[in-house]
C-alpha atoms as a PDB file:
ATOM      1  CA  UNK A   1       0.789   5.373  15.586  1.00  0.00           C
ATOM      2  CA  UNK A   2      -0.190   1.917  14.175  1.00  0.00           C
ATOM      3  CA  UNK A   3       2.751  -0.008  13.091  1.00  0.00           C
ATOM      4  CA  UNK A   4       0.769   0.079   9.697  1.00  0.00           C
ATOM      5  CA  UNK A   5       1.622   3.625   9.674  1.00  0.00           C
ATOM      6  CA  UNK A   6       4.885   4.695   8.884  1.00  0.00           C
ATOM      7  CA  UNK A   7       5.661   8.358   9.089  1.00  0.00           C
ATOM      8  CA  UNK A   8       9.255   9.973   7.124  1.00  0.00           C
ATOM      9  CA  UNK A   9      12.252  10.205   9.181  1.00  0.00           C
ATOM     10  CA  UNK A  10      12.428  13.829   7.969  1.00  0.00           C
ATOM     11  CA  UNK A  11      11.957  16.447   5.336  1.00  0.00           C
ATOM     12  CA  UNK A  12      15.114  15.735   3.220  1.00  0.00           C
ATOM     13  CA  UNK A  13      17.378  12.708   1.949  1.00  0.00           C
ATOM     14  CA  UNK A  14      16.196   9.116   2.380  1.00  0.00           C
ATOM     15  CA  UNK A  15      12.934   9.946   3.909  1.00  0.00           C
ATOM     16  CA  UNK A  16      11.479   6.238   3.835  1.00  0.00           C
ATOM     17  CA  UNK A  17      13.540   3.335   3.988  1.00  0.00           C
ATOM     18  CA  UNK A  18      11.224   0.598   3.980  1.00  0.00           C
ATOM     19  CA  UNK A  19      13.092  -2.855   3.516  1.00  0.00           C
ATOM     20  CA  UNK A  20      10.745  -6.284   3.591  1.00  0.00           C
ATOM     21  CA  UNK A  21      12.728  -6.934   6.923  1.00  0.00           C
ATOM     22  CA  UNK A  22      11.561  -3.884   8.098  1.00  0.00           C
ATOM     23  CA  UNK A  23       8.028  -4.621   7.156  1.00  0.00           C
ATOM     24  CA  UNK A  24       7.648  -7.882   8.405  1.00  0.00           C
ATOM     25  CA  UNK A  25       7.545  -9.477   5.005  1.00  0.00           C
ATOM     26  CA  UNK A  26       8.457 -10.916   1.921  1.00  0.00           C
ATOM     27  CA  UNK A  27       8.245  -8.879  -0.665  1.00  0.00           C
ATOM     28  CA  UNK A  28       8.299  -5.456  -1.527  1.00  0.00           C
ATOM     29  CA  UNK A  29      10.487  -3.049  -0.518  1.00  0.00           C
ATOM     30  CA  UNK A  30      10.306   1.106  -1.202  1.00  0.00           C
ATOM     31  CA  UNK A  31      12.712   3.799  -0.584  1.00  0.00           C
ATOM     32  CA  UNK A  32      11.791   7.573  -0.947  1.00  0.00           C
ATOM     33  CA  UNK A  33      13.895   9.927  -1.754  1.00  0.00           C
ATOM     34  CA  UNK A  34      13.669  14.381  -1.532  1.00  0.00           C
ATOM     35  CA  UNK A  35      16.007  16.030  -2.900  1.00  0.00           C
ATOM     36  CA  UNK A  36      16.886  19.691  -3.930  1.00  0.00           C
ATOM     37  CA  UNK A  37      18.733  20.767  -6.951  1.00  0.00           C
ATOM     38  CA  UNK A  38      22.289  18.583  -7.278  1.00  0.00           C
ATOM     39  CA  UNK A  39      21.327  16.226  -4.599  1.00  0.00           C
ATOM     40  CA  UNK A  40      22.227  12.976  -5.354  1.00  0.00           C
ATOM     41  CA  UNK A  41      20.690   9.431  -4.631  1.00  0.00           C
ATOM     42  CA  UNK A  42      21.540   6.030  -5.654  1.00  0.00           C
ATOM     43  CA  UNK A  43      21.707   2.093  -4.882  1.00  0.00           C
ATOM     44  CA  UNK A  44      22.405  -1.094  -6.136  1.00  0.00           C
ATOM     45  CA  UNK A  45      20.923  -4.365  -5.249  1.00  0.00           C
ATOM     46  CA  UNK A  46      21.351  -7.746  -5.967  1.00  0.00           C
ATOM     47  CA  UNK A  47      18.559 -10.391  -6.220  1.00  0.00           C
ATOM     48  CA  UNK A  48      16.057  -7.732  -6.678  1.00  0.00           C
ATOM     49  CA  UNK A  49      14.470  -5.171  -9.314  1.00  0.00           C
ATOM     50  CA  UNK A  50      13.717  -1.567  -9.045  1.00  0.00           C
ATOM     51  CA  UNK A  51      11.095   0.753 -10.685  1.00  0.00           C
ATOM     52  CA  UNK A  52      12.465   4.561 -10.159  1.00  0.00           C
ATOM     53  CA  UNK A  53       9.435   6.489 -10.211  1.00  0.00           C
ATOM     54  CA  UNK A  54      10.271  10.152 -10.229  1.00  0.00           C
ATOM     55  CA  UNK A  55       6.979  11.645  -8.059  1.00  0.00           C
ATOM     56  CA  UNK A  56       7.629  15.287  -8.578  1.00  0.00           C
ATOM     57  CA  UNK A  57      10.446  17.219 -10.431  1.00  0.00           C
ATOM     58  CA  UNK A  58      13.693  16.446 -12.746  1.00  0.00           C
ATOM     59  CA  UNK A  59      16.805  14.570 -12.022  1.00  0.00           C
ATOM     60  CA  UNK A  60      19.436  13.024 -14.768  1.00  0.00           C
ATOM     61  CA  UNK A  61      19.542   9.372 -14.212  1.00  0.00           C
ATOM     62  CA  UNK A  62      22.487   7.391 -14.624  1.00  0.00           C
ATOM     63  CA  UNK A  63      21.903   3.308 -14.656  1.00  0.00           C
ATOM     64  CA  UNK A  64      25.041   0.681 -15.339  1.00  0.00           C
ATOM     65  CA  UNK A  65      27.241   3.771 -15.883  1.00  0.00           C
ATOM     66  CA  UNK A  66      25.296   5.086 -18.429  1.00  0.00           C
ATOM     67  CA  UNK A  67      23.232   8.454 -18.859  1.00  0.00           C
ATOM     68  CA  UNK A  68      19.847   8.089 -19.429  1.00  0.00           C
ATOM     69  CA  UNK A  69      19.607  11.825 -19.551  1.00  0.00           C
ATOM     70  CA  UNK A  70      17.133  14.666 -17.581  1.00  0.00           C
ATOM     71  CA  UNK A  71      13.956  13.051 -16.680  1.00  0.00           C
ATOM     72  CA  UNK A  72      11.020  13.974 -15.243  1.00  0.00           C
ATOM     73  CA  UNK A  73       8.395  17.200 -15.572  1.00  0.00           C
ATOM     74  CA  UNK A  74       6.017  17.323 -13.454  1.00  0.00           C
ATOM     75  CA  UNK A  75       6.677  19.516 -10.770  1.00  0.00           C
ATOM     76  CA  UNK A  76       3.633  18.033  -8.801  1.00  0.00           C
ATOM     77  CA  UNK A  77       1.567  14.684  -9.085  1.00  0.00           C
ATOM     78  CA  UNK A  78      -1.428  16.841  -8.926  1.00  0.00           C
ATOM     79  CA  UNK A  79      -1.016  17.649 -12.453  1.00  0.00           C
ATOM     80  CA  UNK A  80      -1.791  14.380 -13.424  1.00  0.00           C
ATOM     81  CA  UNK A  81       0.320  13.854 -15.945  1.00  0.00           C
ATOM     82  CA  UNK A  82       2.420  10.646 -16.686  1.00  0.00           C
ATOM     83  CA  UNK A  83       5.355  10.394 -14.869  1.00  0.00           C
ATOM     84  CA  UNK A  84       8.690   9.294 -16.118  1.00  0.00           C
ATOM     85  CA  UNK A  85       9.956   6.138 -14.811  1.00  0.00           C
ATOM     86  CA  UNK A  86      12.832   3.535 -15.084  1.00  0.00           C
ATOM     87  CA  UNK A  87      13.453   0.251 -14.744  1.00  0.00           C
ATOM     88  CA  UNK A  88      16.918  -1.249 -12.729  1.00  0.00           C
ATOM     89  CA  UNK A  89      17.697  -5.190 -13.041  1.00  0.00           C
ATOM     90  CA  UNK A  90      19.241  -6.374 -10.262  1.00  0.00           C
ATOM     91  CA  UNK A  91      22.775  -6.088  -9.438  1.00  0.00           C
ATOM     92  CA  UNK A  92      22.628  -2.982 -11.706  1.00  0.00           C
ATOM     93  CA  UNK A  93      24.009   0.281  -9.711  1.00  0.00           C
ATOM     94  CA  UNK A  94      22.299   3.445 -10.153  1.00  0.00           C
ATOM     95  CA  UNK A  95      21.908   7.737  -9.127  1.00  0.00           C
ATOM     96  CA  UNK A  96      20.134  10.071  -9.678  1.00  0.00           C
ATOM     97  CA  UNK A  97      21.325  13.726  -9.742  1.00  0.00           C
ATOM     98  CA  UNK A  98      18.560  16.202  -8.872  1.00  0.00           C
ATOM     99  CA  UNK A  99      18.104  19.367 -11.392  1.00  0.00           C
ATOM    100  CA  UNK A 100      15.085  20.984  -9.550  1.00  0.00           C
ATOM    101  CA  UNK A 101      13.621  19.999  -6.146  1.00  0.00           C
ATOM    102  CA  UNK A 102      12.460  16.461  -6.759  1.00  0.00           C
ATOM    103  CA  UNK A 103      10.692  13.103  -5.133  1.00  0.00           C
ATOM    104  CA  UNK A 104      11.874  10.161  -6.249  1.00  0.00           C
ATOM    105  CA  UNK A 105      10.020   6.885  -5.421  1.00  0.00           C
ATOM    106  CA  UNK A 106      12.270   3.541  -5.651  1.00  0.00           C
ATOM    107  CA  UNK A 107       9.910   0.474  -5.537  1.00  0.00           C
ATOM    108  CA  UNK A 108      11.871  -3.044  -5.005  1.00  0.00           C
ATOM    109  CA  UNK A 109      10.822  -6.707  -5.466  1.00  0.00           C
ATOM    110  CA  UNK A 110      12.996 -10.158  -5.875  1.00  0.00           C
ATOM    111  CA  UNK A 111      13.631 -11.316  -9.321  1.00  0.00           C
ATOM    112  CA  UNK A 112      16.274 -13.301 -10.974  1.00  0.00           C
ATOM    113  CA  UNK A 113      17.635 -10.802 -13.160  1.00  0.00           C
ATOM    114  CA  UNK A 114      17.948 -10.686 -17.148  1.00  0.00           C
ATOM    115  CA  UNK A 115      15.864  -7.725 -18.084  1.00  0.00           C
ATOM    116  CA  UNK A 116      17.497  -4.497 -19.543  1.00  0.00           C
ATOM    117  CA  UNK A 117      17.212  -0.644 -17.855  1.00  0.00           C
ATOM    118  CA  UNK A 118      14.472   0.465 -19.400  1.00  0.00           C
ATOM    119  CA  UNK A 119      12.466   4.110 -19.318  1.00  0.00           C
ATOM    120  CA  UNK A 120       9.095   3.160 -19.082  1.00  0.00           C
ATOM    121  CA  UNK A 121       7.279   6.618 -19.320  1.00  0.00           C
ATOM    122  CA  UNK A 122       5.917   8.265 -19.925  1.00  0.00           C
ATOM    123  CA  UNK A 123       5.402   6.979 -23.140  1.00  0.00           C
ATOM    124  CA  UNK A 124       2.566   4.174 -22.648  1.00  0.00           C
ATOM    125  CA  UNK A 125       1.491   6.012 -19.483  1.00  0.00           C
ATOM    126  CA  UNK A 126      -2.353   6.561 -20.363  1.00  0.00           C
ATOM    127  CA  UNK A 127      -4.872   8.287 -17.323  1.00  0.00           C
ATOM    128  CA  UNK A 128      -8.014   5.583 -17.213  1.00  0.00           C
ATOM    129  CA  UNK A 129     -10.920   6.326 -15.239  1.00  0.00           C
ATOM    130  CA  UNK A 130     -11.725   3.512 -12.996  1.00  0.00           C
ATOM    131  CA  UNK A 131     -15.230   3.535 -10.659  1.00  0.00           C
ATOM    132  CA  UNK A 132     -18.174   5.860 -11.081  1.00  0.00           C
ATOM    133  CA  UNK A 133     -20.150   8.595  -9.020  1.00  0.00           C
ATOM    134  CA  UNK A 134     -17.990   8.996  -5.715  1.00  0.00           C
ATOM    135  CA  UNK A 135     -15.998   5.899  -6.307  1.00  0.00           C
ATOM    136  CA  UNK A 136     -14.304   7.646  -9.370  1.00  0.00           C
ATOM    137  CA  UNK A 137     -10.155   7.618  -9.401  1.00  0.00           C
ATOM    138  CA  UNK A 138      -7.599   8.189 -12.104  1.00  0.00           C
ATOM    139  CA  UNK A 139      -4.856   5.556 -12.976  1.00  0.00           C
ATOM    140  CA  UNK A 140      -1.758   6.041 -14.172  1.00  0.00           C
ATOM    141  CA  UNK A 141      -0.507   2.244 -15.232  1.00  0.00           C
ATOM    142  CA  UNK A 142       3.314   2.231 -14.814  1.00  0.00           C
ATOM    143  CA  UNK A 143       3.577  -1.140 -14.150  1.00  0.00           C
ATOM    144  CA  UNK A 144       0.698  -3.632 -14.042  1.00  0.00           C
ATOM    145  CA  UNK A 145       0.479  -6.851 -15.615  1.00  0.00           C
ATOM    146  CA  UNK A 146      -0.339  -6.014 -18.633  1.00  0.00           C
ATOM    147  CA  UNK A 147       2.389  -4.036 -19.335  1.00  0.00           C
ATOM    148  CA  UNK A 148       5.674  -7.021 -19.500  1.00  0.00           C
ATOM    149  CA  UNK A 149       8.430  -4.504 -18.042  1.00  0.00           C
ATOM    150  CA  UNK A 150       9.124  -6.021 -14.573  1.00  0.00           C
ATOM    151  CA  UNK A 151       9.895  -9.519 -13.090  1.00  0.00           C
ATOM    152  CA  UNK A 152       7.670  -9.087  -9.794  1.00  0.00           C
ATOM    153  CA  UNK A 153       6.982  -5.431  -9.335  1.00  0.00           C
ATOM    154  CA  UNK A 154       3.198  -3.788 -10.032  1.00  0.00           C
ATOM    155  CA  UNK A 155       3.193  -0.232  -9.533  1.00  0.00           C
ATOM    156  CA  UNK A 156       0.450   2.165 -10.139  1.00  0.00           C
ATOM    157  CA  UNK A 157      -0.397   5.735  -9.355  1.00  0.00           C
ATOM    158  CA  UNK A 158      -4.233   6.546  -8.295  1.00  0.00           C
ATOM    159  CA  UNK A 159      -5.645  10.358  -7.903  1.00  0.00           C
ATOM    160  CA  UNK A 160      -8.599  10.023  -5.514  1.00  0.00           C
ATOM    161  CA  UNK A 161     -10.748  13.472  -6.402  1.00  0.00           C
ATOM    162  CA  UNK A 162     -11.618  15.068  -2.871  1.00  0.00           C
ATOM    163  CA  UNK A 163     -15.119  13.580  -1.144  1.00  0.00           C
ATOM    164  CA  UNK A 164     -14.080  10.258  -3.061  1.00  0.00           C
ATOM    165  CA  UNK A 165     -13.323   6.856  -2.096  1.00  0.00           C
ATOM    166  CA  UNK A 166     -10.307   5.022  -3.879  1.00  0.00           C
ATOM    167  CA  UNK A 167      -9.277   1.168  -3.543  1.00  0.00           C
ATOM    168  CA  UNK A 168     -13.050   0.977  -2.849  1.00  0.00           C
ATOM    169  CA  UNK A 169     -15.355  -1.872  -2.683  1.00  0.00           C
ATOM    170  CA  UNK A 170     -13.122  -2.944   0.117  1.00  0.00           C
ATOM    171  CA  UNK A 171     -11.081  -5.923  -1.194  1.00  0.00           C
ATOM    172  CA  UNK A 172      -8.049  -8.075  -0.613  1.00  0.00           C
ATOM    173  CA  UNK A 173      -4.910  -9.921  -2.200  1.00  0.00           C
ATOM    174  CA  UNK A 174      -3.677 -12.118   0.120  1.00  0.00           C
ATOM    175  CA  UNK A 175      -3.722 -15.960  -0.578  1.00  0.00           C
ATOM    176  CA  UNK A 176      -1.830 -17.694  -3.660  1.00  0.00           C
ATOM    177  CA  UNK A 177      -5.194 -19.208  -5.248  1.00  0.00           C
ATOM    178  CA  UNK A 178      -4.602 -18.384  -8.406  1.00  0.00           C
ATOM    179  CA  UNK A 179      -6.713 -17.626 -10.921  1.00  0.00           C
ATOM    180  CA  UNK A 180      -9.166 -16.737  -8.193  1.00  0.00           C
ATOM    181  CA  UNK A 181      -6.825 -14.816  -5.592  1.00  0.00           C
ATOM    182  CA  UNK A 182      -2.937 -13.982  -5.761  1.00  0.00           C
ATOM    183  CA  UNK A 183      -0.826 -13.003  -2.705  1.00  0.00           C
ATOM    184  CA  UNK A 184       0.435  -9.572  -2.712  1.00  0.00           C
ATOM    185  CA  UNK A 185       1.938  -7.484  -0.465  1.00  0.00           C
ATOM    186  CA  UNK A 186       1.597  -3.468  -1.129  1.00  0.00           C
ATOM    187  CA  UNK A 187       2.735   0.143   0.124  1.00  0.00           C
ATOM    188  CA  UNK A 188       0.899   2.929  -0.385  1.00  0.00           C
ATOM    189  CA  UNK A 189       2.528   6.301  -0.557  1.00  0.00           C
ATOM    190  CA  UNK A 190       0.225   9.094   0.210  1.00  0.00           C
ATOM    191  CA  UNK A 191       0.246  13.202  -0.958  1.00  0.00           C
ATOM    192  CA  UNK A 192      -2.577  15.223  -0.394  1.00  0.00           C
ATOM    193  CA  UNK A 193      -3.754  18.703  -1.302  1.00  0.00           C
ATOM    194  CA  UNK A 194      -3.478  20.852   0.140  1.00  0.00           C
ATOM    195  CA  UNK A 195      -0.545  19.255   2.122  1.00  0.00           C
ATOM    196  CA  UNK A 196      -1.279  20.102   5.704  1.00  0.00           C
ATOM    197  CA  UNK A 197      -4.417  17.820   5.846  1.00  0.00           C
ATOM    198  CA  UNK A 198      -5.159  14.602   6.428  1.00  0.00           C
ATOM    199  CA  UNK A 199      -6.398  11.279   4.314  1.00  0.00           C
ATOM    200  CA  UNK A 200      -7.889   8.151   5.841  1.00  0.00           C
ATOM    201  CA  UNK A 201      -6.765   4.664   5.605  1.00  0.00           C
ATOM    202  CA  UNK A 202      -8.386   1.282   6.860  1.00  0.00           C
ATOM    203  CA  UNK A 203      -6.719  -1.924   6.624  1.00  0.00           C
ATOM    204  CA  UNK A 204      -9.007  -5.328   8.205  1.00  0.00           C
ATOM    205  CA  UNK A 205      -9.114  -8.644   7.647  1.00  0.00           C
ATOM    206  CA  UNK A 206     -12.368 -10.514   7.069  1.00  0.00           C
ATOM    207  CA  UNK A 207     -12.245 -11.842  10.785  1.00  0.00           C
ATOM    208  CA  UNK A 208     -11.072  -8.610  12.242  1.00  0.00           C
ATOM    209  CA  UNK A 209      -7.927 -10.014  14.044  1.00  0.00           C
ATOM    210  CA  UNK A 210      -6.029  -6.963  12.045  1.00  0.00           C
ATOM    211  CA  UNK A 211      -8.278  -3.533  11.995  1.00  0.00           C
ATOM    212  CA  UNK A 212      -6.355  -0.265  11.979  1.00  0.00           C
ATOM    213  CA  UNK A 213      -7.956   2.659  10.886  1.00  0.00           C
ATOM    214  CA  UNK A 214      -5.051   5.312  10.369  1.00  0.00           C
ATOM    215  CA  UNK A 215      -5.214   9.642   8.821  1.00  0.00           C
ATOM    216  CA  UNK A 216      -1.905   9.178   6.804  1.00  0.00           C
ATOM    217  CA  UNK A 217      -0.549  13.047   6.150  1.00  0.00           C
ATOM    218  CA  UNK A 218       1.473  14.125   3.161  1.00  0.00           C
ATOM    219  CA  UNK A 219       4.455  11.732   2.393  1.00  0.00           C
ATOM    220  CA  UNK A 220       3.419   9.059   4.995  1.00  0.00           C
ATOM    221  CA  UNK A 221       3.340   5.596   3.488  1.00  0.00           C
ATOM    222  CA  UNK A 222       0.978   2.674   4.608  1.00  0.00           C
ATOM    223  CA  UNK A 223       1.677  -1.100   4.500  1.00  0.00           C
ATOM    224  CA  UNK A 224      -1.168  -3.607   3.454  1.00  0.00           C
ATOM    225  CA  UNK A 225       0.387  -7.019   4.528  1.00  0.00           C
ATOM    226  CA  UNK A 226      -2.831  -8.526   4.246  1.00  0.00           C
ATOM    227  CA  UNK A 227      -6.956  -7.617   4.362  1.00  0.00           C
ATOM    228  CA  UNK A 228      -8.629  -4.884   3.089  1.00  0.00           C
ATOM    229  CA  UNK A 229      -7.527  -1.338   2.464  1.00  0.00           C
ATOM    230  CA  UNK A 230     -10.003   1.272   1.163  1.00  0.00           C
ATOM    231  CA  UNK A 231      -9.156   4.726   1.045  1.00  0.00           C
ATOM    232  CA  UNK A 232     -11.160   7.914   1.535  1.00  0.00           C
ATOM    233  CA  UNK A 233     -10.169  11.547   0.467  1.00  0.00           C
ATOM    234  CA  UNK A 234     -12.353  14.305   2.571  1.00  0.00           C
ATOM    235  CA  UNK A 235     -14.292  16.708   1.139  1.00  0.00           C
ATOM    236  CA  UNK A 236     -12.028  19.847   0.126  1.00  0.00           C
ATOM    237  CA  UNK A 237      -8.621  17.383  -0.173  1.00  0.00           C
ATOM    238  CA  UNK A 238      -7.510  15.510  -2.764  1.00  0.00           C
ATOM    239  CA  UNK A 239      -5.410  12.750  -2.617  1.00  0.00           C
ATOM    240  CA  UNK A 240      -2.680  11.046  -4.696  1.00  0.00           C
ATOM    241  CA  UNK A 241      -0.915   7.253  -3.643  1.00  0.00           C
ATOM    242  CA  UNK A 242       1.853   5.311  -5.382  1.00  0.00           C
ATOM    243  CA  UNK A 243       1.291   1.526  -4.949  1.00  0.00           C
ATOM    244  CA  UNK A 244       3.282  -1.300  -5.275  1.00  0.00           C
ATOM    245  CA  UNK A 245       2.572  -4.729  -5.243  1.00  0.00           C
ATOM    246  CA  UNK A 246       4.560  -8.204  -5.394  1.00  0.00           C
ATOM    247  CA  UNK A 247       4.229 -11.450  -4.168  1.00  0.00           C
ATOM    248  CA  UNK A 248       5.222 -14.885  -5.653  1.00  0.00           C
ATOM    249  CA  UNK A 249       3.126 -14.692  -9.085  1.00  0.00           C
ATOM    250  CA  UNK A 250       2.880 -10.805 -10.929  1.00  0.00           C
ATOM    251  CA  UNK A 251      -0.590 -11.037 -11.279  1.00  0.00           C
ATOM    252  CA  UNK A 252      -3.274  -8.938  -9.399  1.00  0.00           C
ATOM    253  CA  UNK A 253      -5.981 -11.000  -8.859  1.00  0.00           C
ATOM    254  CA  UNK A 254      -8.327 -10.278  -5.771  1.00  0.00           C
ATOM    255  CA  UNK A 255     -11.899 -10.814  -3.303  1.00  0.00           C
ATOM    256  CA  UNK A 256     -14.085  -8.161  -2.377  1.00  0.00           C
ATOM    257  CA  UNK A 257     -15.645  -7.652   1.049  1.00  0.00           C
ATOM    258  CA  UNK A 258     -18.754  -9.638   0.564  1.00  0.00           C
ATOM    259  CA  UNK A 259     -20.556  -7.254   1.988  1.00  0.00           C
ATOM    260  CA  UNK A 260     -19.815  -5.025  -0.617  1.00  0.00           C
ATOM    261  CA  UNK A 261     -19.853  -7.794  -3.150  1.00  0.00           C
ATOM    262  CA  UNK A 262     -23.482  -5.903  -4.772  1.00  0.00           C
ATOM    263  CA  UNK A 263     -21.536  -3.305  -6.018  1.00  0.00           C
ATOM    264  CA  UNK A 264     -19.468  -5.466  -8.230  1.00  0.00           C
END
């Protein structure tokens, strides 16, 4: 397994753990959690902001000792409905209390603080079509720029149809040029249905010094520190990845492969 590649530790609990230190970087951090009914997760950090994005299921959400009541309803992503979603300031503690089997998604990034919790969907959650023909995905934007609910963090779901390609021309975010390139690191959490198949993955720099092609299975997460990262669902599977994104400046900004630059 490529160190890109990072598997869960098992099938319930704190599956992913993923701190920056642990990645090698900066940045982002992402914890998953899978729980069954009246499990409980939770956290609190300080110096850095949290997106709870709850993947599949319902939990009640309590954040700064307050309930924020049941949320969630989809009981999986391949509905394609907006999913509910909140918003932790730093230094802010938090749990959730699972009311039917449930993925929970906790997506971290620095920030100084001074925002409110906040449920961010999935009210304002809209499903855009981005790319035509085989390149056609769905977007679910939780978090992108254009939406001014997070410090640092950009989080977005994509639902790659199967036999498509996703995050495709191959392009990259990672130097601080701005407004012609911003740096940003990014996970990618993959599902895929059905579940017991496979997904493909390559992530390559322009001079090749980091090429790792990788089949990430159902629940496996992939970490683009820098270079290109297209995706590619097989024929009969369709596939489903959280991202998130953050670097020094919230703004996604980035180059495509020039050999690919004719599609653009």
């Amino acid at each position: 397994m490529g160190k890109l590649l990072r598997r869960p530790t098992g099938q319930s609990g704190l599956v992913h753990a993923i701190t920056p230190e642990a990645a090698g970087w900066g940045y982002v951090g992402f914890d998953l959690w899978r729980l069954a009914p009246e499990d409980l997760a939770g956290g609190r950090l300080e110096g850095r902001e949290a997106i709870l994005v709850l993947v599949e299921g319902r939990a009640e959400i309590i954040a700064d000792g307050r309930s924020l009541g049941e949320l969630g309803g989809r009981m999986t992503v391949f509905e394609r409905t907006a999913p509910h979603c909140v918003y932790i300031p730093p230094g802010t503690a938090w749990q959730a209390r699972a009311s039917t089997p449930c993925v929970l998604a906790v997506c971290t990034a620095p920030s100084p603080g001074g925002r409110p919790v906040q449920v961010l969907g999935p009210e304002g959650i809209v499903l855009e079509q981005r790319g035509q023909g085989t390149n056609a995905r769905f977007i679910n934007n939780i978090a992108m720029e254009g939406r001014d609910v997070a410090d640092s963090l950009l989080v977005t779901e994509v639902f790659t149809p199967a036999g498509h390609w996703s995050s495709y021309p191959p392009h990259r975010h990672d130097e601080d040029t701005f407004p012609d390139l911003t740096y940003l690191e990014e996970t990618y959490y993959h599902r895929l249905d059905p579940p017991d198949c496979f997904g493909l993955q390559r992530v390559f720099t322009d001079d090749l010094s980091l090429d790792e092609t990788m089949a990430p299975a159902d629940h496996d997460v992939v970490l683009v520190p820098r270079g290109h990262h297209p995706c590619a669902a097989p024929h009969g599977v369709e596939m489903y990845y959280l991202n998130v994104m953050a670097g020094p400046r919230r703004a996604w900004r980035f180059q495509t492969h020039p050999a690919f630059a004719h599609m653009m």
